[in-house]
N, C-alpha and C. Protein backbone atom coordinates (compact mmCIF):
# COMPACT_ATOMS: atom_id res chain seq x y z
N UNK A 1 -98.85 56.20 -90.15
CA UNK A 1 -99.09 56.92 -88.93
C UNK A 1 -100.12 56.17 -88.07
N UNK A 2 -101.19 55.32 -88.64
CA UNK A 2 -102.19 54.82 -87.77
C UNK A 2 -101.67 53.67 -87.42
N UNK A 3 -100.16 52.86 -88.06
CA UNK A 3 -99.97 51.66 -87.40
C UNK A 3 -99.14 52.36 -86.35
N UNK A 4 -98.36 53.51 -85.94
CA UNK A 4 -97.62 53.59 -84.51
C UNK A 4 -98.47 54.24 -83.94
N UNK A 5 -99.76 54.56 -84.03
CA UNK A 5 -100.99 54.93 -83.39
C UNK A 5 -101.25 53.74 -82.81
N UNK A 6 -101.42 52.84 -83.49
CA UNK A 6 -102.14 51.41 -82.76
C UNK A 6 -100.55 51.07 -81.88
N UNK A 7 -99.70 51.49 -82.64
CA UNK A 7 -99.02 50.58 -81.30
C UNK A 7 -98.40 51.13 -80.25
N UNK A 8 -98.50 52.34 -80.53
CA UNK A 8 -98.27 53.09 -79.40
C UNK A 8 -99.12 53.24 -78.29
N UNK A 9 -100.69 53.13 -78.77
CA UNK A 9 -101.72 52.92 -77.54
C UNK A 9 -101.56 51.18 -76.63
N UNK A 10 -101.09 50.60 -78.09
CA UNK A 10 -101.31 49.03 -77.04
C UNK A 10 -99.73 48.41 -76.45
N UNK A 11 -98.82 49.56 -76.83
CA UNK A 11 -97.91 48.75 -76.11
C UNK A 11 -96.21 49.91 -76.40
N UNK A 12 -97.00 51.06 -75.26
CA UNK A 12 -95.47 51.99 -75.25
C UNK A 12 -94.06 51.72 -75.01
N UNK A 13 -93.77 50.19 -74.68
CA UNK A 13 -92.55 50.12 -74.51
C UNK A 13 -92.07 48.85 -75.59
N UNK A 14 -93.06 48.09 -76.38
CA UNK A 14 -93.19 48.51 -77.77
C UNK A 14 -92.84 49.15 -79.21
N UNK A 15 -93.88 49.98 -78.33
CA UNK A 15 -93.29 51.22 -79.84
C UNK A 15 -91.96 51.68 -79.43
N UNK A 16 -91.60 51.81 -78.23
CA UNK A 16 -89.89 52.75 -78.06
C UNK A 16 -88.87 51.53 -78.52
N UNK A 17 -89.39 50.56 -78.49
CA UNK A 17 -88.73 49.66 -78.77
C UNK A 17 -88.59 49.44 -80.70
N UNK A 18 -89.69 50.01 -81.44
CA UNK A 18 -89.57 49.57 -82.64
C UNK A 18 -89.12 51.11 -83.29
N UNK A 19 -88.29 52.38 -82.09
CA UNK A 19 -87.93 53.37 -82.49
C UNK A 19 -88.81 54.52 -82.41
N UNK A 20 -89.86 54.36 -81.74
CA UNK A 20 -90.96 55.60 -81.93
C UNK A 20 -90.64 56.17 -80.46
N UNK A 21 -90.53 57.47 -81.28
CA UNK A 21 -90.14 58.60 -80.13
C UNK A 21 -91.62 58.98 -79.49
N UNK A 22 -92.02 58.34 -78.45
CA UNK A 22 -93.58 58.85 -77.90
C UNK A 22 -93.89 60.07 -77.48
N UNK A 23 -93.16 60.78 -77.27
CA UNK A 23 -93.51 62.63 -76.63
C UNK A 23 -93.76 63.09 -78.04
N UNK A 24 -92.73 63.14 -78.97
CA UNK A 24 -93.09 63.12 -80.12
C UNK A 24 -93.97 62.92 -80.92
N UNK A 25 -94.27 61.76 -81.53
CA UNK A 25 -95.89 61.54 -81.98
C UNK A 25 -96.97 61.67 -81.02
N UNK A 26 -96.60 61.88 -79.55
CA UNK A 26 -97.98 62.41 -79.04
C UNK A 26 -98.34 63.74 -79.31
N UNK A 27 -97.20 65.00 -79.80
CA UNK A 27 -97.30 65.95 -80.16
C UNK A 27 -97.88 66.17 -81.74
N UNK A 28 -96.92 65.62 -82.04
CA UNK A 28 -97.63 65.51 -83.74
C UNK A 28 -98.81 65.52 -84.15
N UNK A 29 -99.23 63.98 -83.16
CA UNK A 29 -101.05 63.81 -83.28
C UNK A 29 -101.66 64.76 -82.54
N UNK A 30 -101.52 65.08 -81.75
CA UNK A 30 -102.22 66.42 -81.36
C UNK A 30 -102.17 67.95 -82.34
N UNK A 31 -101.29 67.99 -82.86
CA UNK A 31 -101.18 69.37 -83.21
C UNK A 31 -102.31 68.71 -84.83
N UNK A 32 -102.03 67.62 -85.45
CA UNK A 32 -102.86 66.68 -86.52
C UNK A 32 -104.65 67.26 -85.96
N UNK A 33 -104.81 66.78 -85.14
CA UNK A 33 -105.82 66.44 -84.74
C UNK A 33 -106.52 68.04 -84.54
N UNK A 34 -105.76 68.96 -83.56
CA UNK A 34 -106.04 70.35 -83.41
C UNK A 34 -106.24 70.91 -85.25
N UNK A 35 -105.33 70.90 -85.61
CA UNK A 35 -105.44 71.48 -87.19
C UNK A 35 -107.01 71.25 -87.86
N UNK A 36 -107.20 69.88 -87.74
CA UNK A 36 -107.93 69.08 -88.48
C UNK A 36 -109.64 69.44 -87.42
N UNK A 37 -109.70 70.35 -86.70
CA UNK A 37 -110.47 70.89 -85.97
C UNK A 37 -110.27 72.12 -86.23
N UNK A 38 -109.51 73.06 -86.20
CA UNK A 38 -109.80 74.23 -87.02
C UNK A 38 -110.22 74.40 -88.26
N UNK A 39 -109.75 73.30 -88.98
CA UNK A 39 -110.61 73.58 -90.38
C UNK A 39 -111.79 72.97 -90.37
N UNK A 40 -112.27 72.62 -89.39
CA UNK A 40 -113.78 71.82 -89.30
C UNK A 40 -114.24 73.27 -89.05
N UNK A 41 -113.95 74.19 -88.27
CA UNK A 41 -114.33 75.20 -87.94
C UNK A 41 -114.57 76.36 -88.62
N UNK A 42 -113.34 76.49 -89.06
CA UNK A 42 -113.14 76.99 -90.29
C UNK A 42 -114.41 77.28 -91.73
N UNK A 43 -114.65 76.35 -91.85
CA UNK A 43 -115.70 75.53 -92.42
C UNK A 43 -117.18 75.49 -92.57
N UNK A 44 -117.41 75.36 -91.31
CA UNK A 44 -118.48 76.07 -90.52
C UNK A 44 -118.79 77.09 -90.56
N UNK A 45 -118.11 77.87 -90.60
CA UNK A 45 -118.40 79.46 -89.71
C UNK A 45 -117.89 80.05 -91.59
N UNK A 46 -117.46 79.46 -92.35
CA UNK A 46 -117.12 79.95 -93.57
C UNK A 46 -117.98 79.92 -94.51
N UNK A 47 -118.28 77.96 -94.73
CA UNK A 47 -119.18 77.80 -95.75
C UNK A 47 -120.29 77.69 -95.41
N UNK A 48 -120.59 77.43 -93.87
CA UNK A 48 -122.25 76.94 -93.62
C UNK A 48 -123.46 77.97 -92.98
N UNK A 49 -122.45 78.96 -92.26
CA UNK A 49 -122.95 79.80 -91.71
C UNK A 49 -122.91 81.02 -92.13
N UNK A 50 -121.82 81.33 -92.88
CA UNK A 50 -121.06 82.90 -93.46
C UNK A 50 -121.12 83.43 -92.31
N UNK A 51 -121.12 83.64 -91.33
CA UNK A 51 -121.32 84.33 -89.87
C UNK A 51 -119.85 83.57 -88.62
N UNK A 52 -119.83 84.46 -87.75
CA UNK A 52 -119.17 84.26 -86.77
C UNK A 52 -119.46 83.98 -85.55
N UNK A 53 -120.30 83.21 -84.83
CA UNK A 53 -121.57 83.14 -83.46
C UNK A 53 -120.51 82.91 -82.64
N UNK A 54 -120.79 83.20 -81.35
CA UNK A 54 -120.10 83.47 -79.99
C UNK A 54 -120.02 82.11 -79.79
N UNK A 55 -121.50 81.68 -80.18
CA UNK A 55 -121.86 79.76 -79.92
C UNK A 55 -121.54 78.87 -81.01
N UNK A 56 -120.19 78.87 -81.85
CA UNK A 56 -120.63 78.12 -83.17
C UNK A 56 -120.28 76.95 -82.80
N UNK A 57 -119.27 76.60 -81.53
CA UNK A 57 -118.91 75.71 -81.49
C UNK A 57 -119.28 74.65 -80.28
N UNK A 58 -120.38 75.19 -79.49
CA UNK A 58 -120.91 74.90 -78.19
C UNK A 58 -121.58 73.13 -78.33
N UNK A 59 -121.84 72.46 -79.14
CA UNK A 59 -121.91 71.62 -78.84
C UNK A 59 -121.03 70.36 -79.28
N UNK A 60 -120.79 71.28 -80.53
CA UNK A 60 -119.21 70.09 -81.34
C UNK A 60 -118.33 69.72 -80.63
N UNK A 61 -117.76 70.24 -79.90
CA UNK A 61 -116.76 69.35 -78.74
C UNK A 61 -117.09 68.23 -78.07
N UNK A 62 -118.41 68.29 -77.37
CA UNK A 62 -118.79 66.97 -76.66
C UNK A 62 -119.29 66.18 -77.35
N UNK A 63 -119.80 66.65 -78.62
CA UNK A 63 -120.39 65.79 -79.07
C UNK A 63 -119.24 64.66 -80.52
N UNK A 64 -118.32 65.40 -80.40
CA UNK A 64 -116.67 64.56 -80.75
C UNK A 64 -116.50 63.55 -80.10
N UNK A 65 -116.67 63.99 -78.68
CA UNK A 65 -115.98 63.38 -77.61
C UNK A 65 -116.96 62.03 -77.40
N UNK A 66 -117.88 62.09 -77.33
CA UNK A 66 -119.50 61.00 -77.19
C UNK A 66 -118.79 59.95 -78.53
N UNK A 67 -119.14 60.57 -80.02
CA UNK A 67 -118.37 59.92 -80.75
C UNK A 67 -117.72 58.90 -80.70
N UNK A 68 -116.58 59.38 -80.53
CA UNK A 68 -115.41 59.06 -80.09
C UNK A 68 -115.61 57.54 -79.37
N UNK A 69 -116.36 57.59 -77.80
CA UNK A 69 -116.34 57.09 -77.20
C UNK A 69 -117.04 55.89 -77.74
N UNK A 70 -118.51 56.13 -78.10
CA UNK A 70 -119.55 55.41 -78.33
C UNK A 70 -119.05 54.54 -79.82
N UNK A 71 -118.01 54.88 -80.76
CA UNK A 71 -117.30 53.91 -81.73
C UNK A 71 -116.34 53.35 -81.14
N UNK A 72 -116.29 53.32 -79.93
CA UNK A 72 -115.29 52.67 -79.17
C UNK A 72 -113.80 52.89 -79.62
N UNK A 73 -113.31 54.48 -80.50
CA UNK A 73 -112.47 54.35 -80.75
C UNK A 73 -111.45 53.62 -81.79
N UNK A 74 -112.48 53.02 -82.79
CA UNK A 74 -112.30 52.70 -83.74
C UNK A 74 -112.84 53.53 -84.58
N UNK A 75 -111.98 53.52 -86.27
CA UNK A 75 -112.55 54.92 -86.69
C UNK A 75 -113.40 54.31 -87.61
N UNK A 76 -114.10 53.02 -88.26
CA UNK A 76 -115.05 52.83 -88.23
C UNK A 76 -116.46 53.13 -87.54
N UNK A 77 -116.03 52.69 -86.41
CA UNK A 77 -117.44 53.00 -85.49
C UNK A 77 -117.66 54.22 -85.13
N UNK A 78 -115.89 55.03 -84.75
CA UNK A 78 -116.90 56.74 -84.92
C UNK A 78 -117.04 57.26 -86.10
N UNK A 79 -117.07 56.73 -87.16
CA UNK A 79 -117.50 57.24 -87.96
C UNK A 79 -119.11 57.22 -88.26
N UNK A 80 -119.51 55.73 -88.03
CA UNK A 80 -121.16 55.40 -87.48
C UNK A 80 -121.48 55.96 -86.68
N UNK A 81 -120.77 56.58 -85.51
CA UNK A 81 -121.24 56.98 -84.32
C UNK A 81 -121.53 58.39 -84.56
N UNK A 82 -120.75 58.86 -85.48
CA UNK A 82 -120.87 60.38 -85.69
C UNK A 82 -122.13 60.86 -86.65
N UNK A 83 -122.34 59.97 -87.34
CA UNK A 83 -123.80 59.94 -88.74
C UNK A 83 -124.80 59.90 -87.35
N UNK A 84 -124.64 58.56 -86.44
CA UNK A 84 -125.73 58.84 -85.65
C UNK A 84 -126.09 60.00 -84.77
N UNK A 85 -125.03 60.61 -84.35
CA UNK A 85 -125.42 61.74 -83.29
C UNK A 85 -125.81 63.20 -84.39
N UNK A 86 -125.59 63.32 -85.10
CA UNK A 86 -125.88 63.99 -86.60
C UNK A 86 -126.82 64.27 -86.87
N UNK A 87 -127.64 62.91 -87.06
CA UNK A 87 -129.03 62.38 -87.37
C UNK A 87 -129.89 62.74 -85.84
N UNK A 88 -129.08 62.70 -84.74
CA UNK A 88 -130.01 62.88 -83.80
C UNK A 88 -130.17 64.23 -82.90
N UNK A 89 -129.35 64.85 -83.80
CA UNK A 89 -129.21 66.52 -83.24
C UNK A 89 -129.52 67.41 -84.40
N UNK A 90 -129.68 67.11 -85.45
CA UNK A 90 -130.53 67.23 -86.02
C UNK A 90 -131.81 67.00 -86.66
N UNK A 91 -132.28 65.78 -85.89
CA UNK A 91 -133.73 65.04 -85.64
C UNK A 91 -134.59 66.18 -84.50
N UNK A 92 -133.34 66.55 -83.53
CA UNK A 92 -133.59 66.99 -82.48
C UNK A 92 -134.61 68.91 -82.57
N UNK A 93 -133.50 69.24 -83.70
CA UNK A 93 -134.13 70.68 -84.11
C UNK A 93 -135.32 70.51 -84.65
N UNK A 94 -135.24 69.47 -85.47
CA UNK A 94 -137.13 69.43 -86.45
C UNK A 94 -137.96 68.89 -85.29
N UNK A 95 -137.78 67.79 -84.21
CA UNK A 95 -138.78 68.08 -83.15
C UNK A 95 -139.35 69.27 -82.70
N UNK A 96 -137.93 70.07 -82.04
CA UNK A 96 -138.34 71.11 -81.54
C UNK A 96 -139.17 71.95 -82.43
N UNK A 97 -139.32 72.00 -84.10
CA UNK A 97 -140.19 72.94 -84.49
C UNK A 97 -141.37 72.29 -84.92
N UNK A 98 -141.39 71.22 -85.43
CA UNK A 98 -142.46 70.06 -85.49
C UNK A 98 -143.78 69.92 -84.74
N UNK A 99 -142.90 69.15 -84.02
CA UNK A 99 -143.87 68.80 -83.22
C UNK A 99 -143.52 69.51 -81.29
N UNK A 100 -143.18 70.23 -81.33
CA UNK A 100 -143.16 71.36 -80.39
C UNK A 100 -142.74 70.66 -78.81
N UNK A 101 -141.63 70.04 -78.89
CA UNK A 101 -141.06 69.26 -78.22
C UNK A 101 -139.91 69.98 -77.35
N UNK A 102 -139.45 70.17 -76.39
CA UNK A 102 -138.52 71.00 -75.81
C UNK A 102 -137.14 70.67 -76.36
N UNK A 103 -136.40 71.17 -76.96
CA UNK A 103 -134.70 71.00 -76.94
C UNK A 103 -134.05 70.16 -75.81
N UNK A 104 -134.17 70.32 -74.65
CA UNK A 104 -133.46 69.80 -73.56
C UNK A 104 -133.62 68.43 -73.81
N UNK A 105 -134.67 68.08 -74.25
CA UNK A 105 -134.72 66.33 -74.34
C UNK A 105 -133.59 65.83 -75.58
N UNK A 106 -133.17 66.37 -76.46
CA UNK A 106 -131.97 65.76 -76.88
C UNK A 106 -130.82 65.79 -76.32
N UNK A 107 -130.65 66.73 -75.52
CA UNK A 107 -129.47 66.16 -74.58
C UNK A 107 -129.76 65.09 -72.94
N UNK A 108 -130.88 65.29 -72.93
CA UNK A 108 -131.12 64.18 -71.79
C UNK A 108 -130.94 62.86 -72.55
N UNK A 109 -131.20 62.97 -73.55
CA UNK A 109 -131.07 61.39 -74.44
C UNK A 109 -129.41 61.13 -74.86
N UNK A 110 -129.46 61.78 -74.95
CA UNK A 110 -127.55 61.71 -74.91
C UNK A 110 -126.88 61.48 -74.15
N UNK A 111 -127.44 61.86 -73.25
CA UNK A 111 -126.97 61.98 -71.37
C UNK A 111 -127.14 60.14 -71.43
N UNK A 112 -128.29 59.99 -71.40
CA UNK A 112 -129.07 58.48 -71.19
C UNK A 112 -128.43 57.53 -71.98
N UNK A 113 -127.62 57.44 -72.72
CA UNK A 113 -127.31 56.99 -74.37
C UNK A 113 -125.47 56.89 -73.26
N UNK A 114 -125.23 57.82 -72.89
CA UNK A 114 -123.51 57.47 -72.37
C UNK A 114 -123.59 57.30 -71.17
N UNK A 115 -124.68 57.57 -70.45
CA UNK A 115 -124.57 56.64 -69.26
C UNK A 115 -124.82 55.05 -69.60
N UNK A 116 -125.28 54.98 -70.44
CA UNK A 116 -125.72 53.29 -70.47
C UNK A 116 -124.45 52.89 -70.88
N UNK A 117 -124.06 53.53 -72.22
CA UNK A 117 -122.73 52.95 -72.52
C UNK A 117 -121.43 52.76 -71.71
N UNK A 118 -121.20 53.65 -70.48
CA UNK A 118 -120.68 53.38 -69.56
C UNK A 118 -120.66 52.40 -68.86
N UNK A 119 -121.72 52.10 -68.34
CA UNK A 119 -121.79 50.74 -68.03
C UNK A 119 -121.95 49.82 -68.40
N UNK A 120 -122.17 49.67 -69.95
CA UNK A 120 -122.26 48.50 -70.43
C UNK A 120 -120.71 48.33 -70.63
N UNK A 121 -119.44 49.37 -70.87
CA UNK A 121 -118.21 49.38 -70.89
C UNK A 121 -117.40 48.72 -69.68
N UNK A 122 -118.17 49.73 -68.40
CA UNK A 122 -117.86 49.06 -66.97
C UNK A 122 -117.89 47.35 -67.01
N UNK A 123 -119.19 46.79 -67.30
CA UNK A 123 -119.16 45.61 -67.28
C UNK A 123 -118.07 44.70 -68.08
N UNK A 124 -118.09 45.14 -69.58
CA UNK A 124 -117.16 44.44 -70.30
C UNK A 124 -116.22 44.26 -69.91
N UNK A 125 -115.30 45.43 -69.50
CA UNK A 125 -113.88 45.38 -68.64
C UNK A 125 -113.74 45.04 -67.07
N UNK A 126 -115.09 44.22 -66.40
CA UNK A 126 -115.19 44.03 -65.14
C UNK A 126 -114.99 41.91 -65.54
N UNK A 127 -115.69 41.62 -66.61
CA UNK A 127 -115.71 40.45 -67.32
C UNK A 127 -114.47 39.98 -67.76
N UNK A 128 -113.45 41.17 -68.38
CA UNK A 128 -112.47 40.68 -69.06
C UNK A 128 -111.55 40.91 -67.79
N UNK A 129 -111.53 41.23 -66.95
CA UNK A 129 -110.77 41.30 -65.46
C UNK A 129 -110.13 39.68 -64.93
N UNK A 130 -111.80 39.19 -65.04
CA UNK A 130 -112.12 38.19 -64.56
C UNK A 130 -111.44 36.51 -65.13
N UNK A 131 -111.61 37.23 -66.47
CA UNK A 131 -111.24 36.21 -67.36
C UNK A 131 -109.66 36.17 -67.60
């Protein structure tokens, strides 16, 4: 499944060509991917919390999505990418009781952290334009 993943992102006419139905596995992987997020949830709210919060899921989405981005989409790197934001949102709570630091500053640092990466992305693909 992850080799018509790779080749379906780098080359859709390609994959229709080596038989991959693309509406298709774009559905598949989505409904994969949705599943595989409910039981993250699941999970959560089962084994970690025993509780049901209005908020259980308020920052896990973006912070997938940051992930995501910041491993560039390799599942190596979000997998590093995900230990790090982990480590830093939960670095973030022991500030706040620690050393009495406001909450908002871990998401300004996050903020600061994908704006940079943006442009350090912008550039790469402004370079490889060129080249």
């Amino acid at each position: 499944m992850g080799y018509r993943l790779r080749l379906l992102g780098a080359s859709p006419s390609l994959a229709r060509q080596a038989g991959i139905v693309q509406s298709r596995f774009i559905v598949t992987t989505l409904c994969a991917g949705g599943a595989a997020a409910g039981i993250a949830g699941w999970l959560q709210a089962a084994g970690v919390d025993h509780r049901l919060y209005a908020s259980i899921a308020d920052p896990i989405g973006y912070t997938g999505l940051f992930a995501a981005l910041m491993g560039r989409l390799n599942a190596f790197g979000v997998l590093l990418a995900s230990f790090f934001f982990a480590a830093l949102l939960r670095g973030g709570d022991s500030l706040q009781i620690g050393a009495d630091v406001s909450p908002e500053i871990i998401g300004v640092l996050i903020g600061l952290l994908m704006l940079t990466m943006a442009i350090i992305e912008a550039r790469v693909r402004r370079a490889e334009a060129v080249l």
